[in-house]
C-alpha atoms as a PDB file:
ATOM      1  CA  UNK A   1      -6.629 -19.939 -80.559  1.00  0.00           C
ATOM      2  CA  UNK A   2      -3.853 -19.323 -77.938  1.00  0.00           C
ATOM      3  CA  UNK A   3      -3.450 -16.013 -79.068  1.00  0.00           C
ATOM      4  CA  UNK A   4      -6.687 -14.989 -79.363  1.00  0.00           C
ATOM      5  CA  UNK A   5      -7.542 -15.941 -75.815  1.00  0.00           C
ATOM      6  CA  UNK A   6      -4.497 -14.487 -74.794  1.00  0.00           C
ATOM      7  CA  UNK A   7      -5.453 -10.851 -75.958  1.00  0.00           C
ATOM      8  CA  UNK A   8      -8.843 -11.909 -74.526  1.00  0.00           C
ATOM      9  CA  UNK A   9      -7.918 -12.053 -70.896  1.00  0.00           C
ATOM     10  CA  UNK A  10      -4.807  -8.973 -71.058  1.00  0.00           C
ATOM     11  CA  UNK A  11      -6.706  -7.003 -69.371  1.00  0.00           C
ATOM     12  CA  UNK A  12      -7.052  -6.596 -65.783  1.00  0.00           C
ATOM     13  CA  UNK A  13     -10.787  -6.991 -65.523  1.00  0.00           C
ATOM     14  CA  UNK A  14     -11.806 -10.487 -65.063  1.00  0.00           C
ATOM     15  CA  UNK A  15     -13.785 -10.725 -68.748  1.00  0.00           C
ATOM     16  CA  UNK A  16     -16.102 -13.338 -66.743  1.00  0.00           C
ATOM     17  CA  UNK A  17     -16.175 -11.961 -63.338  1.00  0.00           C
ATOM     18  CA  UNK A  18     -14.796 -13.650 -60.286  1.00  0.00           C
ATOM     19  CA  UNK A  19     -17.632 -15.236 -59.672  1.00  0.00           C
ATOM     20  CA  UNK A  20     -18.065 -18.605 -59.938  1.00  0.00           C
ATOM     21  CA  UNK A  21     -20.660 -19.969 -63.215  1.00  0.00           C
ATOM     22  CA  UNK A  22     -24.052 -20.293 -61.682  1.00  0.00           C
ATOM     23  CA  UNK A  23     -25.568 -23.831 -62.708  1.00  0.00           C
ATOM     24  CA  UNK A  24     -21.672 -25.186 -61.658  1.00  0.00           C
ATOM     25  CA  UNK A  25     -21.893 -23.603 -57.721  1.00  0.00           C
ATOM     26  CA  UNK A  26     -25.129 -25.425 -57.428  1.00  0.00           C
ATOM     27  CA  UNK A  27     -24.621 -28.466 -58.491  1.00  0.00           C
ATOM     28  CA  UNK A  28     -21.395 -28.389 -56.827  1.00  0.00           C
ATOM     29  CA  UNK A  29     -22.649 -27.511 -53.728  1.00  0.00           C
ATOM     30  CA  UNK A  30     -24.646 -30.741 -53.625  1.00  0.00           C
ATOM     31  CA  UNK A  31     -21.418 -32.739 -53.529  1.00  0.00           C
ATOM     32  CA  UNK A  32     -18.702 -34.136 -51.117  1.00  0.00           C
ATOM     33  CA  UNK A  33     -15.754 -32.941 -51.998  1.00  0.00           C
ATOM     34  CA  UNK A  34     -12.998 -34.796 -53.656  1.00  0.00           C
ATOM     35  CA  UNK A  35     -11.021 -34.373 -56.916  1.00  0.00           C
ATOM     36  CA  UNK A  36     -12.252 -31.918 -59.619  1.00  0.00           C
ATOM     37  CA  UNK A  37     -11.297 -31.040 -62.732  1.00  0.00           C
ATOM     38  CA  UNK A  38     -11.783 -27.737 -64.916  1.00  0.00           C
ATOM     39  CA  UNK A  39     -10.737 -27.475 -68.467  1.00  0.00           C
ATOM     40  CA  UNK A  40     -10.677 -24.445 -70.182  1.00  0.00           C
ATOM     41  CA  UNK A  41     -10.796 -22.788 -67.153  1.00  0.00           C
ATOM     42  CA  UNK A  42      -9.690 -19.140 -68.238  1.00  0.00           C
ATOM     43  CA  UNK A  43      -9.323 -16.856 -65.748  1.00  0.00           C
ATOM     44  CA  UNK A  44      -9.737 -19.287 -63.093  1.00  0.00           C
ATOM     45  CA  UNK A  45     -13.417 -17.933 -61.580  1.00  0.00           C
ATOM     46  CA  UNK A  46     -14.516 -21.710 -60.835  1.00  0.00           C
ATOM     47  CA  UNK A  47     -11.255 -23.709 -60.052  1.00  0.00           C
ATOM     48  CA  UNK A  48     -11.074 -20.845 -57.019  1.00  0.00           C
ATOM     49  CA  UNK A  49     -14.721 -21.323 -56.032  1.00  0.00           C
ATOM     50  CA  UNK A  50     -13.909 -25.025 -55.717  1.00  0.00           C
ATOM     51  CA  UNK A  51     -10.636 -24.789 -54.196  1.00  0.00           C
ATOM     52  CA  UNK A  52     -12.640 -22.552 -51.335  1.00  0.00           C
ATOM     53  CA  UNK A  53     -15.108 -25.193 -50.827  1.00  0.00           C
ATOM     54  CA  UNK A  54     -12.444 -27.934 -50.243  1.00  0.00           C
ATOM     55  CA  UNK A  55     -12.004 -29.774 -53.559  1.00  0.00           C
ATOM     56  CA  UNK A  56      -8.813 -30.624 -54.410  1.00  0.00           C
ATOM     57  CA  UNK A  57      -8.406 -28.264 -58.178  1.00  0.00           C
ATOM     58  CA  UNK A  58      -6.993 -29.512 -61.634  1.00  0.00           C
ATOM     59  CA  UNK A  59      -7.591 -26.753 -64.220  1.00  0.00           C
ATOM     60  CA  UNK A  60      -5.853 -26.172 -67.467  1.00  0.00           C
ATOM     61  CA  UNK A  61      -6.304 -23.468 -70.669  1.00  0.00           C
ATOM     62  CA  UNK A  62      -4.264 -22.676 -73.453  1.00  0.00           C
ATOM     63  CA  UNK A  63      -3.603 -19.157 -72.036  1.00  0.00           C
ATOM     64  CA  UNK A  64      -0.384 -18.154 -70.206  1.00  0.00           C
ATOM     65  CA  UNK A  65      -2.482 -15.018 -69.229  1.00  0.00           C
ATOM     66  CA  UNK A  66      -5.731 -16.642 -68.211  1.00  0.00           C
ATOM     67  CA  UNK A  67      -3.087 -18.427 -65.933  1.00  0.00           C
ATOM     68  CA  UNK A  68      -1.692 -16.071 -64.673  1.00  0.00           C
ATOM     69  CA  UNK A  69      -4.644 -14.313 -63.571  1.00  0.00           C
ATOM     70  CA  UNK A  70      -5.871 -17.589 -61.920  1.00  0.00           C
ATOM     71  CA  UNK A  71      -3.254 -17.750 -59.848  1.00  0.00           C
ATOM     72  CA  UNK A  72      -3.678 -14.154 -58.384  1.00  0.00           C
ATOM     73  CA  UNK A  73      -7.272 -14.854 -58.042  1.00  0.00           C
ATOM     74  CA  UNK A  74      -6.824 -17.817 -55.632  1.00  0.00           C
ATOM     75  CA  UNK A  75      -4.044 -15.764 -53.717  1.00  0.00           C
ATOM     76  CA  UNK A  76      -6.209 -13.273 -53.103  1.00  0.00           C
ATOM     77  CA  UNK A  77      -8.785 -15.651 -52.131  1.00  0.00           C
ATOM     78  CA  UNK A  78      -6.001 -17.695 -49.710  1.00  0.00           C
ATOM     79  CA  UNK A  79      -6.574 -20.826 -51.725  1.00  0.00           C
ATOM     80  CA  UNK A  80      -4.232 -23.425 -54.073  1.00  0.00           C
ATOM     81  CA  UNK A  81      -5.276 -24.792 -57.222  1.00  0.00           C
ATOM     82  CA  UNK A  82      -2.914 -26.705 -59.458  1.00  0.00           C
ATOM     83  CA  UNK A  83      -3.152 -25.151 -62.723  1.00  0.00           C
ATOM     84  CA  UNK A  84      -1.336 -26.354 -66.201  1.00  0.00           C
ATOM     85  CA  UNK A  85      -0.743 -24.243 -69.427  1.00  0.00           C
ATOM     86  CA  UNK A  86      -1.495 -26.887 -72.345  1.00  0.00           C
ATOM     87  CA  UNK A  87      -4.334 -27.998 -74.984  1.00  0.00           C
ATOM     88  CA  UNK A  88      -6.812 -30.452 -74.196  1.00  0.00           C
ATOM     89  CA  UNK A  89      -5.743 -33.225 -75.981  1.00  0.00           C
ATOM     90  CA  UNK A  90      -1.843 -32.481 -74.640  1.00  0.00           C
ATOM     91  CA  UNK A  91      -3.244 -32.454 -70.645  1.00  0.00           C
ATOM     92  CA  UNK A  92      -2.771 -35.808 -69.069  1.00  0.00           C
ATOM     93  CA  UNK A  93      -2.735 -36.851 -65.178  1.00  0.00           C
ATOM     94  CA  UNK A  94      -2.358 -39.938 -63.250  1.00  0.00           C
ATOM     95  CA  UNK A  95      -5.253 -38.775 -61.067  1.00  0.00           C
ATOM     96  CA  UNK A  96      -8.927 -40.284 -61.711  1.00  0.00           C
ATOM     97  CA  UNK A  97     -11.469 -37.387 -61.323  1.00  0.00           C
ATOM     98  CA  UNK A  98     -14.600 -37.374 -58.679  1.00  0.00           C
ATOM     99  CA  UNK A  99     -15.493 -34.359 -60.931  1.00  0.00           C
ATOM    100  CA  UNK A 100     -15.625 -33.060 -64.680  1.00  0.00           C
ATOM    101  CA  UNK A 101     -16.637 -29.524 -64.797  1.00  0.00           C
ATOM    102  CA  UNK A 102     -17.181 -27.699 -68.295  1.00  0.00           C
ATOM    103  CA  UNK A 103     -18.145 -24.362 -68.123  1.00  0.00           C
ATOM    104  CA  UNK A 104     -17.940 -22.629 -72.157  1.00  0.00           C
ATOM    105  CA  UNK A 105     -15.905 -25.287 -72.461  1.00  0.00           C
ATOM    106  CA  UNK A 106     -16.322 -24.718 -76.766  1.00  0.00           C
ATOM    107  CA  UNK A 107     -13.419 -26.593 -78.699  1.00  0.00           C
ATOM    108  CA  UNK A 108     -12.999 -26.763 -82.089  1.00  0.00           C
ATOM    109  CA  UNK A 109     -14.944 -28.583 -83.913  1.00  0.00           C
ATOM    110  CA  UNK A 110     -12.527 -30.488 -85.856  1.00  0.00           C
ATOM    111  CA  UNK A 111     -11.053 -32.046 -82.395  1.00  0.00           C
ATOM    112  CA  UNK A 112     -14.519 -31.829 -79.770  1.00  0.00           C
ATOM    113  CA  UNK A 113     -15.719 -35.547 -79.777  1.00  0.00           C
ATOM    114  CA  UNK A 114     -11.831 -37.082 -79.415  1.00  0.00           C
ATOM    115  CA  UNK A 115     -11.659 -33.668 -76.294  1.00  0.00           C
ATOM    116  CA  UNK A 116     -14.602 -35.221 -74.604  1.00  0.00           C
ATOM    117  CA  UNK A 117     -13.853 -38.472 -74.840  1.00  0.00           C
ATOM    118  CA  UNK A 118     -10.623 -37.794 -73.780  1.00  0.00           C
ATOM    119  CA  UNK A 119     -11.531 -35.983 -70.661  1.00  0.00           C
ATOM    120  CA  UNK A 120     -13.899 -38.835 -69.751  1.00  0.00           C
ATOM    121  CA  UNK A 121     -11.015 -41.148 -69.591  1.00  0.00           C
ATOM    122  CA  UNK A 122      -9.661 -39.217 -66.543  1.00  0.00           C
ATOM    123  CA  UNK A 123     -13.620 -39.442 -64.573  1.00  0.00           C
ATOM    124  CA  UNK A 124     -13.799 -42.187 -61.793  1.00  0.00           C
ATOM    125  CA  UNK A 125     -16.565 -44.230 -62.720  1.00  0.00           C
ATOM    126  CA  UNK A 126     -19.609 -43.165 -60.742  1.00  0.00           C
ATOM    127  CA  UNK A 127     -17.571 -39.833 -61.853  1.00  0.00           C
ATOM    128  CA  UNK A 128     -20.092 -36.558 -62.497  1.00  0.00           C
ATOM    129  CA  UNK A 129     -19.904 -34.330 -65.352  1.00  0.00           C
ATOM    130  CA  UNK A 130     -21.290 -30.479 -64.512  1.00  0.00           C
ATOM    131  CA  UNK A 131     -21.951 -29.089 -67.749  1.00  0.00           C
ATOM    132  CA  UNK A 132     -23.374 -25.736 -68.831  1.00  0.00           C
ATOM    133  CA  UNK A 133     -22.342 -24.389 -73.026  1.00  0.00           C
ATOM    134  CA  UNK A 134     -23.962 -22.597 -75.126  1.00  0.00           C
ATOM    135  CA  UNK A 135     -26.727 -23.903 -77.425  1.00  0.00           C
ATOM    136  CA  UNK A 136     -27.268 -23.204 -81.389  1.00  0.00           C
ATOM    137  CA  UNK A 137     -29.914 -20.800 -80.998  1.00  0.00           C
ATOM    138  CA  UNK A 138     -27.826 -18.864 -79.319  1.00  0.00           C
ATOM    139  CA  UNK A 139     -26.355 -17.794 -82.375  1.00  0.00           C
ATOM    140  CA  UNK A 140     -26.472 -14.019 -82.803  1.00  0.00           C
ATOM    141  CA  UNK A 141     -27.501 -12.880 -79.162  1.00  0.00           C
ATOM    142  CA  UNK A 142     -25.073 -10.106 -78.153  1.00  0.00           C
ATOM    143  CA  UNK A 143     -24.477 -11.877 -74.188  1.00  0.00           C
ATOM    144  CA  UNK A 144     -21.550 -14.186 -76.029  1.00  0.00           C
ATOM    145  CA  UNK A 145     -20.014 -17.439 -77.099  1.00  0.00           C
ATOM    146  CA  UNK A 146     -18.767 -18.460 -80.323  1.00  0.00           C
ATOM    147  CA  UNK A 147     -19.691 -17.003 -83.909  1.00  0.00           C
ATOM    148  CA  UNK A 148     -19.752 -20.547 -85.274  1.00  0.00           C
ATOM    149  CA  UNK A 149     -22.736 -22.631 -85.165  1.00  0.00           C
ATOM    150  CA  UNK A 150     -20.612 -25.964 -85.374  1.00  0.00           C
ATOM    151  CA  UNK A 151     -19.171 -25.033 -81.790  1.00  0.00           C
ATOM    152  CA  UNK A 152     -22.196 -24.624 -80.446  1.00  0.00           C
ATOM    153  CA  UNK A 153     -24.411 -27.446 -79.120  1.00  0.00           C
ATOM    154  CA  UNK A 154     -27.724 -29.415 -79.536  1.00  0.00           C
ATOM    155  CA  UNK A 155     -29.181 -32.038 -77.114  1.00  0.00           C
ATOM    156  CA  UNK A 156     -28.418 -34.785 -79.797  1.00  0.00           C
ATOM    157  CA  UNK A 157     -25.089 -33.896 -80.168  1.00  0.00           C
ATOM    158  CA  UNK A 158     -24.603 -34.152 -76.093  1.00  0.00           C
ATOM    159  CA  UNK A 159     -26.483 -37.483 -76.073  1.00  0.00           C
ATOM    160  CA  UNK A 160     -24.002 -38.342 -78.870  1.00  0.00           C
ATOM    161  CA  UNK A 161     -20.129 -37.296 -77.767  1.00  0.00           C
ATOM    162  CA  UNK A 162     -21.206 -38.184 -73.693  1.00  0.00           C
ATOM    163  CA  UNK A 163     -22.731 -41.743 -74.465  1.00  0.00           C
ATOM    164  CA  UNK A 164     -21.417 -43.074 -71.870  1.00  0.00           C
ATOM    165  CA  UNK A 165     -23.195 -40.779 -69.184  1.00  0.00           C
ATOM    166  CA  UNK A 166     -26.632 -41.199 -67.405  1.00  0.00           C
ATOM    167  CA  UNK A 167     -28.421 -38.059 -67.323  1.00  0.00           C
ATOM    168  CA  UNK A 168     -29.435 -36.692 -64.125  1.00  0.00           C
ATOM    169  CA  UNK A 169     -30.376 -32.888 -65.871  1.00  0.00           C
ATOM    170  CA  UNK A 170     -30.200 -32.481 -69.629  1.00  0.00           C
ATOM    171  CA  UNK A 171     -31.881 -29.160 -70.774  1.00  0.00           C
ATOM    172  CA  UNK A 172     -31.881 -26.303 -73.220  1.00  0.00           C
ATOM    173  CA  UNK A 173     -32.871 -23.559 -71.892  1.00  0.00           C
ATOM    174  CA  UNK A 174     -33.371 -19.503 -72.006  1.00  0.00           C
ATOM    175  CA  UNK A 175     -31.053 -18.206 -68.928  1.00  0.00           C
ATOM    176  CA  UNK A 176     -30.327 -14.023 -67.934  1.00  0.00           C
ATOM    177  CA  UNK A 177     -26.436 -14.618 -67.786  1.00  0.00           C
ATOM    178  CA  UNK A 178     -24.259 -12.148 -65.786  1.00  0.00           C
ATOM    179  CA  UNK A 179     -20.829 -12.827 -65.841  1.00  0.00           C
ATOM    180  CA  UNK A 180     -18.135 -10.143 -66.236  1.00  0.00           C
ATOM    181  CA  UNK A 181     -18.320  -8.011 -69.183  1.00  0.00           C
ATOM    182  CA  UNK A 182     -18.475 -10.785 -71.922  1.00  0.00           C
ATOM    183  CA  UNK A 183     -21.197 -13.146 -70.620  1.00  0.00           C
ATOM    184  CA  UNK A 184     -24.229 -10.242 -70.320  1.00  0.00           C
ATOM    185  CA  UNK A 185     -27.813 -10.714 -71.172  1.00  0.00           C
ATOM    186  CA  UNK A 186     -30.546 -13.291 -72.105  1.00  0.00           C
ATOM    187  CA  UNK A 187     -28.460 -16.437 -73.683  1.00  0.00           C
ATOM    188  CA  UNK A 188     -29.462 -19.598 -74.827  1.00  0.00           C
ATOM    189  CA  UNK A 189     -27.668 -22.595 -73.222  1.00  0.00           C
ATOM    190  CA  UNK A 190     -27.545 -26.505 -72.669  1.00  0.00           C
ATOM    191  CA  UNK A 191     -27.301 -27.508 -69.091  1.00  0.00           C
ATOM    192  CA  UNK A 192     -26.361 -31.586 -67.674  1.00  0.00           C
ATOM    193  CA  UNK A 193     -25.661 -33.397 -65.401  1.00  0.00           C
ATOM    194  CA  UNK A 194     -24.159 -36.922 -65.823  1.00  0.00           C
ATOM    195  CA  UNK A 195     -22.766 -39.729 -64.443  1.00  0.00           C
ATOM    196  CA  UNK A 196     -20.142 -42.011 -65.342  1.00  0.00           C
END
């Protein structure tokens, strides 16, 4: 996995843009700011857009590369994230989260429900989780995510590994995405928000 996300991001395009996600900025904008953290957080496109708005950033991703190019994204933008090279059952803090934000966040199946729960450990309660992946029947559009249904999602299976959250937004939905190079086109994706 490491590897492949490594030759993913060794270019010097941003594969997702700079930009930060969409559905994150706005329900992000809605909030004070506090303490926020961003697994799988690539290239670094929303840890910077936080860090700009005031939140103090945790981000992590198995890529020395998508690191890399996080940090040289929020130097150019003049702000400081804190940003760790490790899987998501390896990252562990002392801090307690005002924020959870999963953007594509698509682990493996075999170790998803034991990632989620584990990141939901580290959420305040009264925490928020800002959500956006891509659905099932996104299988086979060309605008990206995985090639395995399994890693996809379905509301049930949200409903099922984030028990513990009261929805605020839970929706599938049909979105235009345009994110870089790899996230192009109409996609197919789940959208919540939830509360600890």
């Amino acid at each position: 996995m490491k590897a492949f996300w490594n030759e993913n991001f060794g270019n010097k395009e941003y594969i997702y843009g700079t930009e930060p996600n969409v559905f994150f900025k706005e329900q992000l904008d809605k909030l004070k700011p506090g303490k926020i953290l961003l697994p799988a957080e690539g290239e670094g496109r929303n840890a910077v857009y936080a860090a700009s708005k005031g939140w103090s950033v945790t981000a992590f991703d198995i890529s020395e590369i998508g690191h890399k190019k996080a940090l040289q994204l929020a130097k150019e933008k003049k702000v400081t994230i804190t940003y760790e090279v490790t899987g998501v059952l390896d990252f562990n803090s002392k801090q307690q989260f005002d924020v959870l934000g999963l953007s594509y966040a698509h682990f493996p199946i075999e170790i998803r429900k034991q990632a989620h729960q584990h990141l939901l450990q580290l959420l305040k309660p009264g925490g928020i989780v800002i959500f956006e992946a891509f659905a099932k029947a996104q299988l086979g559009n060309p605008s990206g995510g995985p090639k395995n249904v399994e890693m996809l999602f379905s509301i049930d299976e949200i409903k099922e590994e984030f028990k513990e959250l009261k929805f605020e937004i839970l929706k599938e939905e049909t979105i235009e995405l345009s994110e870089g190079n790899r996230h192009k086109g109409k996609a197919e994706v789940i959208r919540f928000v939830g509360i600890k």
